[in-house]
PDB file of N, CA and C in Angstrom:
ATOM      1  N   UNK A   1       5.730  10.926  14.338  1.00  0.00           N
ATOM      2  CA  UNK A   1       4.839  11.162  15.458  1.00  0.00           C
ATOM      3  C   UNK A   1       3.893   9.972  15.640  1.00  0.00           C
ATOM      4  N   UNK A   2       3.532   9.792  14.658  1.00  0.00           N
ATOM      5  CA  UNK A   2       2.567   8.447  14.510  1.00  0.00           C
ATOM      6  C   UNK A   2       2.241   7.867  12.886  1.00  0.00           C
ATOM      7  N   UNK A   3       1.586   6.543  13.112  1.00  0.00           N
ATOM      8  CA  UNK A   3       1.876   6.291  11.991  1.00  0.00           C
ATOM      9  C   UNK A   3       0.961   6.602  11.191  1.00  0.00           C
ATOM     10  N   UNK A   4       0.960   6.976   9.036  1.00  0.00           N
ATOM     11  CA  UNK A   4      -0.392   7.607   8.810  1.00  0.00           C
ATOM     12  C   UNK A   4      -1.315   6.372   8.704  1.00  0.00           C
ATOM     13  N   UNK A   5      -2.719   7.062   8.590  1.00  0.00           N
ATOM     14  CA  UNK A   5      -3.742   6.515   8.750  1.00  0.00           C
ATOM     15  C   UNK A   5      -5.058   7.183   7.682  1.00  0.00           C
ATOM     16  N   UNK A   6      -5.342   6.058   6.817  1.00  0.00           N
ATOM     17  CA  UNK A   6      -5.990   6.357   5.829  1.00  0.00           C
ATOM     18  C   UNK A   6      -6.780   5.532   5.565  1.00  0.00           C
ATOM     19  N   UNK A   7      -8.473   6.086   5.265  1.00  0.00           N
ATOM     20  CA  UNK A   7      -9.275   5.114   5.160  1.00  0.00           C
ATOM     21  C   UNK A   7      -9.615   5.346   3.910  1.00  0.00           C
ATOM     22  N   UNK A   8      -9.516   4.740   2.400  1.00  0.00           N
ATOM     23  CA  UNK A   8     -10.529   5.020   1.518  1.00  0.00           C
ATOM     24  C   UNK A   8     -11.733   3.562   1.476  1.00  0.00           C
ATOM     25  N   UNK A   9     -12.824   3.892   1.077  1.00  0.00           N
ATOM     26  CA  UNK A   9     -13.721   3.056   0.965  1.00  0.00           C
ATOM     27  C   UNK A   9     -14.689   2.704  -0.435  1.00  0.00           C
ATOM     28  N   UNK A  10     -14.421   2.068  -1.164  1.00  0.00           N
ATOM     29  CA  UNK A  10     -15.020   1.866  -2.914  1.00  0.00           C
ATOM     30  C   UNK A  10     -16.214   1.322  -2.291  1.00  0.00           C
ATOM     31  N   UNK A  11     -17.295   1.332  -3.034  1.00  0.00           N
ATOM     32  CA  UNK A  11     -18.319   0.706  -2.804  1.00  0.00           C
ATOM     33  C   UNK A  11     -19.268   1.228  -3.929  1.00  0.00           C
ATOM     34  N   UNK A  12     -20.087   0.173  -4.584  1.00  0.00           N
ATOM     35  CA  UNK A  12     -20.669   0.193  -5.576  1.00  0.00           C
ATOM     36  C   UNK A  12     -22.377  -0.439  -5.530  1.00  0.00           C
ATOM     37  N   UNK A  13     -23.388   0.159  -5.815  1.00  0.00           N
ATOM     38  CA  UNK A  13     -24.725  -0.339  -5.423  1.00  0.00           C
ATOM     39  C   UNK A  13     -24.989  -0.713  -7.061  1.00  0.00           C
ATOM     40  N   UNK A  14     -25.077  -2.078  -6.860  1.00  0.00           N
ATOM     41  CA  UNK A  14     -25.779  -2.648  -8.363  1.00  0.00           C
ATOM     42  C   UNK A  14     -26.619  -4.057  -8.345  1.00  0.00           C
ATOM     43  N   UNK A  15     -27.659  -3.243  -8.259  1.00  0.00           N
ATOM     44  CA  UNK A  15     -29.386  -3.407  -8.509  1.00  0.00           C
ATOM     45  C   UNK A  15     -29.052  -4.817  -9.921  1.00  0.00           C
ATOM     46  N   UNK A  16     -30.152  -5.692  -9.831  1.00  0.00           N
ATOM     47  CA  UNK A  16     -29.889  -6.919 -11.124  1.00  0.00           C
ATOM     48  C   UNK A  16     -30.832  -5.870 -12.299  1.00  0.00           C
ATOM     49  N   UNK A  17     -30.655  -6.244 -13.583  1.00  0.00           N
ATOM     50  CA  UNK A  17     -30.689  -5.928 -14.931  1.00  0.00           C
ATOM     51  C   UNK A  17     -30.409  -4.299 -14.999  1.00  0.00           C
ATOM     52  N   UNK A  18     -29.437  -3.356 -14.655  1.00  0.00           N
ATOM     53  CA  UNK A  18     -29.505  -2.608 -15.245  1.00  0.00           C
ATOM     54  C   UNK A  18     -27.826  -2.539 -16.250  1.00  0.00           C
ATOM     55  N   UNK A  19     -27.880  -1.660 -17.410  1.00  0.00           N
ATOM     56  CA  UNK A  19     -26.794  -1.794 -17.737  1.00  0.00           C
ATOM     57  C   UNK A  19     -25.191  -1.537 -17.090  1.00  0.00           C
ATOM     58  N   UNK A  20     -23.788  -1.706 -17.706  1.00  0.00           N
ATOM     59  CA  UNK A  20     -23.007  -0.910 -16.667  1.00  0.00           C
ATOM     60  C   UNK A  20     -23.057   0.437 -16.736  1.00  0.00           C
ATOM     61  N   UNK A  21     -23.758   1.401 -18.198  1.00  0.00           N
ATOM     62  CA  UNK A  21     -23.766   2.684 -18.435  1.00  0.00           C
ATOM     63  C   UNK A  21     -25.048   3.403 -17.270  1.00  0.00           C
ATOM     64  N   UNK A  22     -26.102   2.410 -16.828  1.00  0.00           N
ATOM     65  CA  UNK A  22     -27.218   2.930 -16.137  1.00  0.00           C
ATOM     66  C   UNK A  22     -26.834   2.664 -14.224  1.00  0.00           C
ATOM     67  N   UNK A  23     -25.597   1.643 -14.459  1.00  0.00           N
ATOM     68  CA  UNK A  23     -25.032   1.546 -13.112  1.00  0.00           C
ATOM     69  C   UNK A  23     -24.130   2.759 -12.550  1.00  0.00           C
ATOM     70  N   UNK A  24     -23.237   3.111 -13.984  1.00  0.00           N
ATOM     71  CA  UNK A  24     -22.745   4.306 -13.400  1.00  0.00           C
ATOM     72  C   UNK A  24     -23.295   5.537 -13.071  1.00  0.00           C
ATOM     73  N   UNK A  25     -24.733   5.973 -13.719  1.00  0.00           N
ATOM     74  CA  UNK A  25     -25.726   7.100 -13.372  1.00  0.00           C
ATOM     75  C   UNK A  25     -26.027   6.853 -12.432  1.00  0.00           C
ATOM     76  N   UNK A  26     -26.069   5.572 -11.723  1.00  0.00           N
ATOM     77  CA  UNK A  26     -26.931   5.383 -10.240  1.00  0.00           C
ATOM     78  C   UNK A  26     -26.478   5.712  -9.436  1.00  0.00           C
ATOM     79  N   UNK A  27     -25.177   5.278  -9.472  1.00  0.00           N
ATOM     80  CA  UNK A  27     -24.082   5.415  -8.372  1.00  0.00           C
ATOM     81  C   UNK A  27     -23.938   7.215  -8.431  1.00  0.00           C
ATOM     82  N   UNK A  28     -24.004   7.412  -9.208  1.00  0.00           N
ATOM     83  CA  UNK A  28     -23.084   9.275  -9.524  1.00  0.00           C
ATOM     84  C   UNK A  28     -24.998   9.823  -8.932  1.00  0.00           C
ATOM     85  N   UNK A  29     -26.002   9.451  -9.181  1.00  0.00           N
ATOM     86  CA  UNK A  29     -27.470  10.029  -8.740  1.00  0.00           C
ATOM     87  C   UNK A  29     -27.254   9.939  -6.918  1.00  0.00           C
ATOM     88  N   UNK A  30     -26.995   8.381  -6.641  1.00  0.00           N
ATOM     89  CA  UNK A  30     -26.565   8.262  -5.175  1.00  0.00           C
ATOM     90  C   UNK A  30     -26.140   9.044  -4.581  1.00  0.00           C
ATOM     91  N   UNK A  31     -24.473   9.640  -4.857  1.00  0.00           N
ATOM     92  CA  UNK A  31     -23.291  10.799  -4.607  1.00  0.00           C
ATOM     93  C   UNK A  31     -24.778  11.700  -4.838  1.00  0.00           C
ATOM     94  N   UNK A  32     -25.011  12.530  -5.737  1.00  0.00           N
ATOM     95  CA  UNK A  32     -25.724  13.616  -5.365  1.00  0.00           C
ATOM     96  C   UNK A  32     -26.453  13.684  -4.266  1.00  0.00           C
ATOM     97  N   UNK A  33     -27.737  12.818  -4.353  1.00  0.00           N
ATOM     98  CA  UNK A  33     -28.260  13.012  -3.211  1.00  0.00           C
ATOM     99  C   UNK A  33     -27.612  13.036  -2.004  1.00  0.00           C
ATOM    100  N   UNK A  34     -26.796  12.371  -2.148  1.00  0.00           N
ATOM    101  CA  UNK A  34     -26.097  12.266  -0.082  1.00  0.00           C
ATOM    102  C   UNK A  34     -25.332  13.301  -0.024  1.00  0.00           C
ATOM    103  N   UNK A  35     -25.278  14.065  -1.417  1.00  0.00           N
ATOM    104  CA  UNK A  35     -24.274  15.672  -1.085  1.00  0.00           C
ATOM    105  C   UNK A  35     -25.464  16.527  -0.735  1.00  0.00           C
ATOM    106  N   UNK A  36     -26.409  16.577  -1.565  1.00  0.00           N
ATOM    107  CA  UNK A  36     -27.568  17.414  -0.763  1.00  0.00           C
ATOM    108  C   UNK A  36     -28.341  16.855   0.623  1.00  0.00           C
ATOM    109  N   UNK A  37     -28.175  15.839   0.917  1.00  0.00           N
ATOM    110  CA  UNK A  37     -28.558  15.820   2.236  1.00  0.00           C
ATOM    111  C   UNK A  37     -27.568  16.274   3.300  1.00  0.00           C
ATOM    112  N   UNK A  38     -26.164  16.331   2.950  1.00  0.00           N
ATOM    113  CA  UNK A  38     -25.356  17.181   3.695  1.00  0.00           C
ATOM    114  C   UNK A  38     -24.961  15.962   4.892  1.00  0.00           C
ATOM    115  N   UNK A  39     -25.322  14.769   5.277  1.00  0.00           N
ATOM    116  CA  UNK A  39     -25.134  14.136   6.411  1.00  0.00           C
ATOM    117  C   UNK A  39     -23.331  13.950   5.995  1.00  0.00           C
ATOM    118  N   UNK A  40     -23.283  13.676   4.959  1.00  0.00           N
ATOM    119  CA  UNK A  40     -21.215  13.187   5.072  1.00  0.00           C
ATOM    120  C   UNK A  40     -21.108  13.357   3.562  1.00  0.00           C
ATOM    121  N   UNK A  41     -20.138  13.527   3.335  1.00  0.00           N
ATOM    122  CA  UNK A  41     -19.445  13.822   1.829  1.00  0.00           C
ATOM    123  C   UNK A  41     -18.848  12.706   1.728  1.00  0.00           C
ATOM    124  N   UNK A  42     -19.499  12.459   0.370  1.00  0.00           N
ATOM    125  CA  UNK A  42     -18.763  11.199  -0.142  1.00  0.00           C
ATOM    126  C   UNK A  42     -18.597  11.730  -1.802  1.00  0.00           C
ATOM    127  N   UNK A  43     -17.713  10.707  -2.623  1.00  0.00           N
ATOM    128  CA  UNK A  43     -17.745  11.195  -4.148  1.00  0.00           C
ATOM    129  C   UNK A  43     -17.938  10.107  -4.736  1.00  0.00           C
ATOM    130  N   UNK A  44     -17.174  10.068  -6.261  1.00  0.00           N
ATOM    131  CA  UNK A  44     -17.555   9.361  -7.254  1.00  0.00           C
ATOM    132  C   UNK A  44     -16.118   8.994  -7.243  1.00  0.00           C
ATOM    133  N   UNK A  45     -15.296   7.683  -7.832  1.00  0.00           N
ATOM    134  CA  UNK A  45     -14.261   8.152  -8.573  1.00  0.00           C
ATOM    135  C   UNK A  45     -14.183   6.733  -9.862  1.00  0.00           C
ATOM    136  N   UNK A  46     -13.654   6.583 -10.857  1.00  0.00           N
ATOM    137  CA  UNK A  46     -13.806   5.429 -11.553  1.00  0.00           C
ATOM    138  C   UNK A  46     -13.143   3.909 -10.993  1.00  0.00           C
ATOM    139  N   UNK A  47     -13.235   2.671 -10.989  1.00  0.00           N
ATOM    140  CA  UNK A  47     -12.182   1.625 -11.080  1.00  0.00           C
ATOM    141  C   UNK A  47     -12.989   0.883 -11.708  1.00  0.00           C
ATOM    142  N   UNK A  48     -11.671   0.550 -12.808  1.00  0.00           N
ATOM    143  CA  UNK A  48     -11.906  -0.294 -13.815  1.00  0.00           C
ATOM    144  C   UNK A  48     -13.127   0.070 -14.691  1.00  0.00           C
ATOM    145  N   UNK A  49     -13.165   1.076 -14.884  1.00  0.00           N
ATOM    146  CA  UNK A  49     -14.373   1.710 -16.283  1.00  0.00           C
ATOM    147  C   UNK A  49     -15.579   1.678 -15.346  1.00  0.00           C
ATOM    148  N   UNK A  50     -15.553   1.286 -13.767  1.00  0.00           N
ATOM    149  CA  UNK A  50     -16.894   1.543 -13.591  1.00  0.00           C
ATOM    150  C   UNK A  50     -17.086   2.886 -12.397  1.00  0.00           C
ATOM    151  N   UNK A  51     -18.125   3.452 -12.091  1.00  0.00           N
ATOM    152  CA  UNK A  51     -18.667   4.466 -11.844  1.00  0.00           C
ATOM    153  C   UNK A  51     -18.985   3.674  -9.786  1.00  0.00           C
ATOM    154  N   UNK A  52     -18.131   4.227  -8.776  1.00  0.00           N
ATOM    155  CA  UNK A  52     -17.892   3.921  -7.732  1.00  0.00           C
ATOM    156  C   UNK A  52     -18.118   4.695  -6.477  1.00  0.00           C
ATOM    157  N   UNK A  53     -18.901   4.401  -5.495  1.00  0.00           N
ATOM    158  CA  UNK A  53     -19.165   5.450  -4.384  1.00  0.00           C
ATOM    159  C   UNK A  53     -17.991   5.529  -3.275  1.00  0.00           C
ATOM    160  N   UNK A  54     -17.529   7.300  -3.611  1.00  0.00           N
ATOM    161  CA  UNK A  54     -16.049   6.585  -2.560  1.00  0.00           C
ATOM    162  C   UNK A  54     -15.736   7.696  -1.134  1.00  0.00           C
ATOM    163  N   UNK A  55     -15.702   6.819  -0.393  1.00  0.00           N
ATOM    164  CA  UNK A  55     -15.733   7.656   1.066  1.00  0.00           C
ATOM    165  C   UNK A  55     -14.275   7.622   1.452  1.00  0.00           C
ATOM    166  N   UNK A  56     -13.748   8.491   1.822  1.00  0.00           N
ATOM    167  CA  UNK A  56     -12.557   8.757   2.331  1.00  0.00           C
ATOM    168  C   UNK A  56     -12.461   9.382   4.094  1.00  0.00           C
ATOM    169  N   UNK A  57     -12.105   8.708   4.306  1.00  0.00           N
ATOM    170  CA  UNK A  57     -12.395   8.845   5.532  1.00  0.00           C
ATOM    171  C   UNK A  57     -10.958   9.261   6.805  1.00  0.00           C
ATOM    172  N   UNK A  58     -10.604  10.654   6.461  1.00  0.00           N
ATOM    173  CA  UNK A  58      -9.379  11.084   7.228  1.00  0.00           C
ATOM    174  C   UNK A  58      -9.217  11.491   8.509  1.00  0.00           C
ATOM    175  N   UNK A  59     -10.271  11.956   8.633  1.00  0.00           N
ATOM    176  CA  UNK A  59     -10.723  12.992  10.138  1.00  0.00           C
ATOM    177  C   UNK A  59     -10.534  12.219  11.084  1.00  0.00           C
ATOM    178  N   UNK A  60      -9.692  12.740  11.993  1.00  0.00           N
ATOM    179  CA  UNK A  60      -9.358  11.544  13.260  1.00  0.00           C
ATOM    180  C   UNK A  60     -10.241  11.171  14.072  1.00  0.00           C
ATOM    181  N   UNK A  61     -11.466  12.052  14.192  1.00  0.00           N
ATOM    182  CA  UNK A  61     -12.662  12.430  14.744  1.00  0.00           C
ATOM    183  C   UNK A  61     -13.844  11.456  14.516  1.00  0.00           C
ATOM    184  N   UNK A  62     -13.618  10.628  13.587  1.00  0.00           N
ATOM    185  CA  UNK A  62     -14.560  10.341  12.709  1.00  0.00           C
ATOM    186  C   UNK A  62     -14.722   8.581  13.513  1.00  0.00           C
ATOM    187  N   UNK A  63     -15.938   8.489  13.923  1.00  0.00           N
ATOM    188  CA  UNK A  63     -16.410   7.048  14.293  1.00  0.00           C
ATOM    189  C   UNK A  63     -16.515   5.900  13.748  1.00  0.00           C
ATOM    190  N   UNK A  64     -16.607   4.719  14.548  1.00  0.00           N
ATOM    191  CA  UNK A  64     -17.138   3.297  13.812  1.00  0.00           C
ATOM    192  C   UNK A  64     -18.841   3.784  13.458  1.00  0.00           C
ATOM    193  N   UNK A  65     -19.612   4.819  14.211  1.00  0.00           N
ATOM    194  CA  UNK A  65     -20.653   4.690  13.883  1.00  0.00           C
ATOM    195  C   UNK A  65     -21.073   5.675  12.842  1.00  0.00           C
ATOM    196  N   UNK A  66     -19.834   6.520  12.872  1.00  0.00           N
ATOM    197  CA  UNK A  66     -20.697   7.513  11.654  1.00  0.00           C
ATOM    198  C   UNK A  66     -20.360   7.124  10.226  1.00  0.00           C
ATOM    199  N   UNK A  67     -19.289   5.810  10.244  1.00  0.00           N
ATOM    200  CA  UNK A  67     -19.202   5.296   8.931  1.00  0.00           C
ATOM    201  C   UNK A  67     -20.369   4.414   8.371  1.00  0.00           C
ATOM    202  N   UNK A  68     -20.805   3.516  10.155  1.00  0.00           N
ATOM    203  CA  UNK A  68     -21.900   2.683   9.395  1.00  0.00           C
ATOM    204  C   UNK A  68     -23.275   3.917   9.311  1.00  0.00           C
ATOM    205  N   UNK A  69     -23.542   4.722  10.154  1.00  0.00           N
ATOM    206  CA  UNK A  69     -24.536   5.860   9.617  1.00  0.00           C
ATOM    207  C   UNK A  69     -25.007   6.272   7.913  1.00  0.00           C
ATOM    208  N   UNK A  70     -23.452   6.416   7.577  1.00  0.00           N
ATOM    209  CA  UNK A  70     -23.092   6.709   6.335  1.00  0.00           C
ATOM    210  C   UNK A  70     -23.423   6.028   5.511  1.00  0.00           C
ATOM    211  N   UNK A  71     -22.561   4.596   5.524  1.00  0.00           N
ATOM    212  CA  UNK A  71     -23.438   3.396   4.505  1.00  0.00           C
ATOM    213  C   UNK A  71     -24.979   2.950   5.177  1.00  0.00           C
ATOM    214  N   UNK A  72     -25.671   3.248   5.836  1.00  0.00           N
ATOM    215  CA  UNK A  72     -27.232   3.241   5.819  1.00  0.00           C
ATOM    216  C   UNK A  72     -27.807   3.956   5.041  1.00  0.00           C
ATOM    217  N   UNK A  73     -26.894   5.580   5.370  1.00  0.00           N
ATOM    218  CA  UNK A  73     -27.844   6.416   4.557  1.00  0.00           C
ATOM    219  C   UNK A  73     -27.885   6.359   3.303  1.00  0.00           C
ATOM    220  N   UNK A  74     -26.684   5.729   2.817  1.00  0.00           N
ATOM    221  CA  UNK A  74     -26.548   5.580   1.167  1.00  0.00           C
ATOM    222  C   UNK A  74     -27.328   4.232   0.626  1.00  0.00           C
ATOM    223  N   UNK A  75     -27.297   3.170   1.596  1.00  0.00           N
ATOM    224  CA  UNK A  75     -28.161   2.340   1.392  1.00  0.00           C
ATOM    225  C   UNK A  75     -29.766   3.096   1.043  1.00  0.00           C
ATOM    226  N   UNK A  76     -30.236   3.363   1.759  1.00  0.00           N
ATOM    227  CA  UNK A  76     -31.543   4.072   1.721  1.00  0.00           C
ATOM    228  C   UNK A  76     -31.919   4.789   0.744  1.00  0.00           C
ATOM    229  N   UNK A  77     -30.644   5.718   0.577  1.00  0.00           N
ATOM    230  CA  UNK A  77     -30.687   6.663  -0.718  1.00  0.00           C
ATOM    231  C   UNK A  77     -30.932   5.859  -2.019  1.00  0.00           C
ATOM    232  N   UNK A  78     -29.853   4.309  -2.497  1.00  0.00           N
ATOM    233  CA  UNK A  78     -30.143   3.867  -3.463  1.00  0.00           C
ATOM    234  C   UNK A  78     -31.621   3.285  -3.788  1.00  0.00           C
ATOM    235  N   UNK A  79     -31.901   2.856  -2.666  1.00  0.00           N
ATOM    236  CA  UNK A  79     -33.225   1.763  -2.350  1.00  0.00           C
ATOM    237  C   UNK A  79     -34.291   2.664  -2.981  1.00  0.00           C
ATOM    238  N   UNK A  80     -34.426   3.597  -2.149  1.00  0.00           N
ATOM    239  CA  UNK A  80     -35.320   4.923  -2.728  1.00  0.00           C
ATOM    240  C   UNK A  80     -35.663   5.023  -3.950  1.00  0.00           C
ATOM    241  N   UNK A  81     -34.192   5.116  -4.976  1.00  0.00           N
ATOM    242  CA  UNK A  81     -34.289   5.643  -5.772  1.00  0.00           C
ATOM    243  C   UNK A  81     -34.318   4.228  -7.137  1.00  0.00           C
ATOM    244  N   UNK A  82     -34.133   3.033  -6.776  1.00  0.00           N
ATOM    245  CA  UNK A  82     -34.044   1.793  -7.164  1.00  0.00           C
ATOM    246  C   UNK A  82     -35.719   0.985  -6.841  1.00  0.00           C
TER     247      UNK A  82
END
């Protein structure tokens, strides 16, 4: 019918001096908050032993702007909390 179409997106927020064990709490603290703010679901998943913010993005529905929405709000979220 058409061809598939799949967006995954890795992305990792790392702040200078913290360890990689305090990078992966940040990132996995990040994911929480942006699950309780409810604006978009995003998760965690590992690459390469490290701790990764990962948006998947299937919904055909789904915009150029509500992805960059998305990485603002997670921007913000880390900044916040960094």
């Amino acid at each position: 019918m058409v061809p598939a179409q799949l967006g995954i997106i890795n992305v990792r927020f790392c702040p200078d001096g913290l360890s990689a064990q305090d990078l992966n709490q940040l990132n996995t603290r990040i994911v929480n908050l942006m699950t309780e703010n409810e604006f978009a679901m995003v998760g965690t998943t590992m690459l390469k032993g490290k701790t990764t913010i990962r948006l998947c993005i299937i919904n055909p529905r789904t915009t150029e702007s509500d992805v960059e929405q998305t990485a603002s709000l997670l921007d913000k979220i880390a900044r916040e909390i960094d």
